[in-house]
N, C-alpha and C. Protein backbone atom coordinates (compact mmCIF):
# COMPACT_ATOMS: atom_id res chain seq x y z
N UNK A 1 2.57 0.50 16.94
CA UNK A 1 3.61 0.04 16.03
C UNK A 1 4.01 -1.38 16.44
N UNK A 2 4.22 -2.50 15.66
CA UNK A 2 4.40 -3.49 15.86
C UNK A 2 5.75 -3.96 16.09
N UNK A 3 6.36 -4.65 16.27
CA UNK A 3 7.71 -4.85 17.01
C UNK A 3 8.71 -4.94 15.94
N UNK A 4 8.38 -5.46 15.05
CA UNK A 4 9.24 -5.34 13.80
C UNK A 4 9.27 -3.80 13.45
N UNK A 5 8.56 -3.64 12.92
CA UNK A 5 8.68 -2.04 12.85
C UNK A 5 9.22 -1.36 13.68
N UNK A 6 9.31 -0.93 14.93
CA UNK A 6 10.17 -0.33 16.24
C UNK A 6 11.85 -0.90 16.33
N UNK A 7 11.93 -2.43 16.10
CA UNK A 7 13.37 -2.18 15.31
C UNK A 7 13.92 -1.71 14.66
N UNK A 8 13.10 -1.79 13.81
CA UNK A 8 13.80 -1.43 12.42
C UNK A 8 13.51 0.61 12.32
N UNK A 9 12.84 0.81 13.02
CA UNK A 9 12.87 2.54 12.93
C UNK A 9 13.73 2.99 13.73
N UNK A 10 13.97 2.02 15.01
CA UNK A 10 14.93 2.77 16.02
C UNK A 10 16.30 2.55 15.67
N UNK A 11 16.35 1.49 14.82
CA UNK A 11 18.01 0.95 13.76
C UNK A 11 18.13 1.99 12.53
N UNK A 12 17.20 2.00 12.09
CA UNK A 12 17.31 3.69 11.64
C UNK A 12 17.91 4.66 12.07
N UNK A 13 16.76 5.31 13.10
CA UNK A 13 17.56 6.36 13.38
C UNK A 13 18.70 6.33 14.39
N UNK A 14 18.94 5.04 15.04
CA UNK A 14 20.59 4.91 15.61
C UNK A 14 21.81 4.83 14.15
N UNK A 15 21.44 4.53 13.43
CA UNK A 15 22.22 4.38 12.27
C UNK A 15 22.76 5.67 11.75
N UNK A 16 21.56 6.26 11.52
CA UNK A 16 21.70 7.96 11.21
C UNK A 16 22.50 8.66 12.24
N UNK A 17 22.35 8.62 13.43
CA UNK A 17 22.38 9.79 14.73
C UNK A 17 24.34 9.04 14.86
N UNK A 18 24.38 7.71 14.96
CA UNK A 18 25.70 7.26 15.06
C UNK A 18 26.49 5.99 14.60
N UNK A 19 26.26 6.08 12.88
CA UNK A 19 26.81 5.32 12.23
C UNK A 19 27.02 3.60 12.43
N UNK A 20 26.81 2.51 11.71
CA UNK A 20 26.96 1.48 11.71
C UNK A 20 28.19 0.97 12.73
N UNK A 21 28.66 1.37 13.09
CA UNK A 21 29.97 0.48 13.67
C UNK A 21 29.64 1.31 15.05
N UNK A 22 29.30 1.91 15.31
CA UNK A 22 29.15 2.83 16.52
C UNK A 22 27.50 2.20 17.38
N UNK A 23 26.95 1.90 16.02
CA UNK A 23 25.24 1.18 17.11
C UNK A 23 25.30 -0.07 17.25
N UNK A 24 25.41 -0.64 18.25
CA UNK A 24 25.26 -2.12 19.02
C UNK A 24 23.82 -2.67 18.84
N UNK A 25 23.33 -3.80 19.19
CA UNK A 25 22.24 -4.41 19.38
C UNK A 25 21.60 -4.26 20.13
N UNK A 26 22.59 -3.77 21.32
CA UNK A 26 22.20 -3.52 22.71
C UNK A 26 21.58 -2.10 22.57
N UNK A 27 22.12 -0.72 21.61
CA UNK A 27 21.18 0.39 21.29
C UNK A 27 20.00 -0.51 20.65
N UNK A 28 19.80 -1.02 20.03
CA UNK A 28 18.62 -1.09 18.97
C UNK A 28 17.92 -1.57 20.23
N UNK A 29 17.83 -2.59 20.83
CA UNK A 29 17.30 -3.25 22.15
C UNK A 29 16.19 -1.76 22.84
N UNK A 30 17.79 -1.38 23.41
CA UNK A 30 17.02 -0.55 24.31
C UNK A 30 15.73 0.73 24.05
N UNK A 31 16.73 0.74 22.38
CA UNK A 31 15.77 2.46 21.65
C UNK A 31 14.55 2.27 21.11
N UNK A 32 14.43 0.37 20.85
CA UNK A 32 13.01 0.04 20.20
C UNK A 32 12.15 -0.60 21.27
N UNK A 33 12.64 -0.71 23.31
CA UNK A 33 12.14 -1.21 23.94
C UNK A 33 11.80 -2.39 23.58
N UNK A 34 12.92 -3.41 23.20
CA UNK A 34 12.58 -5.01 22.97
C UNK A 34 13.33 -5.39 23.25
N UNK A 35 13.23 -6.90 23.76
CA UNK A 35 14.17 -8.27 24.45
C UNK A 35 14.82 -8.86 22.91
N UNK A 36 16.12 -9.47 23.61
CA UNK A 36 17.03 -9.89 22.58
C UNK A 36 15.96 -11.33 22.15
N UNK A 37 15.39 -11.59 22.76
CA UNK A 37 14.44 -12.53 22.00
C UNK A 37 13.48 -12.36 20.95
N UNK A 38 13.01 -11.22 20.84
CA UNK A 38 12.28 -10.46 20.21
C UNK A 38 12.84 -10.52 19.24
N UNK A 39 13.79 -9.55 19.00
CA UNK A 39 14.86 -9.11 18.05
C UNK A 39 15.53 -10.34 17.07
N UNK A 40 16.15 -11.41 17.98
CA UNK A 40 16.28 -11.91 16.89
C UNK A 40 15.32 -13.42 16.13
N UNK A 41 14.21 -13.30 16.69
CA UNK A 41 13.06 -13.72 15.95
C UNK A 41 13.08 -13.08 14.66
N UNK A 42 12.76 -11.94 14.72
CA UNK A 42 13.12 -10.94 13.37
C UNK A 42 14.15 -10.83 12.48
N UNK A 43 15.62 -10.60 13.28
CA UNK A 43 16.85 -10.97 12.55
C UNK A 43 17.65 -11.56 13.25
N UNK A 44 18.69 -12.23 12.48
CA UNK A 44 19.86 -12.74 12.67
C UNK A 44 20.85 -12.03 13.39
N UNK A 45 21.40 -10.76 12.83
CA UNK A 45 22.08 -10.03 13.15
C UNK A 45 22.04 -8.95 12.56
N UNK A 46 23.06 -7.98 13.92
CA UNK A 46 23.19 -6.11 13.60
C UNK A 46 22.61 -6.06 11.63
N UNK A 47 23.96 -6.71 11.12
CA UNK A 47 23.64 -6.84 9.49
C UNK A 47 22.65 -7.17 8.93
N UNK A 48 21.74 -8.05 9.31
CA UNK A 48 20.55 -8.41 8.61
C UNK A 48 19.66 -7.33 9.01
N UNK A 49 19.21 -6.46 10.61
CA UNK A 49 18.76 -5.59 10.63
C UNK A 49 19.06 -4.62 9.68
N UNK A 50 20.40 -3.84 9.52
CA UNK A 50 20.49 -3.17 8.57
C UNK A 50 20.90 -3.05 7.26
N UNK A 51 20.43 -4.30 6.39
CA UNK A 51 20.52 -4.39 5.51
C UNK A 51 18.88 -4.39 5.43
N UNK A 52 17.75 -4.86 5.86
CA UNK A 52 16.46 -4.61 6.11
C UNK A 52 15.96 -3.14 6.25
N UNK A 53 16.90 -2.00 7.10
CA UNK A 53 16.56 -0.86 6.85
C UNK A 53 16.75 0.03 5.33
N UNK A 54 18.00 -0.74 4.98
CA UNK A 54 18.51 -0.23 3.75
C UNK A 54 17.62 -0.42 2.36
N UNK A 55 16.89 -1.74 2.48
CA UNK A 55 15.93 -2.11 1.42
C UNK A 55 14.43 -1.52 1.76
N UNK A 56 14.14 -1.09 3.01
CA UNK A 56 13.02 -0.41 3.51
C UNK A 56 13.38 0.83 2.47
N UNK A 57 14.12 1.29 2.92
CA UNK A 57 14.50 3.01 2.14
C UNK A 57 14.54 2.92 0.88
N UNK A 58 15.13 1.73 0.12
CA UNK A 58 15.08 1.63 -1.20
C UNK A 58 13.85 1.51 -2.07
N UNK A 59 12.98 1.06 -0.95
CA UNK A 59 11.74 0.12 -1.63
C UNK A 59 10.67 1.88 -1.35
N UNK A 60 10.52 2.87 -0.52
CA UNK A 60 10.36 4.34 -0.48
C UNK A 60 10.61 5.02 -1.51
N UNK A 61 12.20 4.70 -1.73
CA UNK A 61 12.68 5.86 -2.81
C UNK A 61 12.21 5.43 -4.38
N UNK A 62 11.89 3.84 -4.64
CA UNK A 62 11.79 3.57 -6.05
C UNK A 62 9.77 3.58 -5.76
N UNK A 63 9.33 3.99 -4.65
CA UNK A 63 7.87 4.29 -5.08
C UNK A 63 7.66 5.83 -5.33
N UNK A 64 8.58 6.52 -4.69
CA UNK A 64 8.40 7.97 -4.99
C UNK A 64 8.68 8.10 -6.07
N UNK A 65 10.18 7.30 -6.74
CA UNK A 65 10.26 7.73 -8.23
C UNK A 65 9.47 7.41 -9.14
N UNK A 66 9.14 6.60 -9.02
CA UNK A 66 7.51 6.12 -10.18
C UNK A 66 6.58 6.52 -10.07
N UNK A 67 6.04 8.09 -8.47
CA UNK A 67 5.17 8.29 -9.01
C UNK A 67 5.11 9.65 -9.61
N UNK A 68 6.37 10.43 -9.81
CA UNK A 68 6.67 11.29 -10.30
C UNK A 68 6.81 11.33 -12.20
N UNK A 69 6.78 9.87 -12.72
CA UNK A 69 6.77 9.51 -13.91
C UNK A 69 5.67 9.44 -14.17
């Protein structure tokens, strides 16, 4: 899995397991095993990560619905 991806899955499921205001950078860091350098090569901030998970899920849910049509 590539490093972008391991953020953004482990900002996931810290998101899920303990809500936005409750997961730090410092969880996403540690749960996707990456340096704050890493991380924010990728994003800006907590928010841009999860606003990136949020459009991940969106961009899932509007392929499942089209292929049910």
């Amino acid at each position: 899995m590539k490093t972008k991806e391991k953020i953004l899955e482990a900002t996931k499921d810290l998101i899920y397991k303990k809500g936005y205001h409750e997961t730090s950078i410092r969880d996403i860091l540690a749960a996707s095993d990456t340096g704050k350098g890493q991380f924010y090569y990728y994003f800006s901030s907590k928010k841009e990560v999860c606003l990136a998970v949020i459009h991940a899920h969106m961009d899932v849910w509007l392929e499942n619905s089209q292929k049910k049509h």
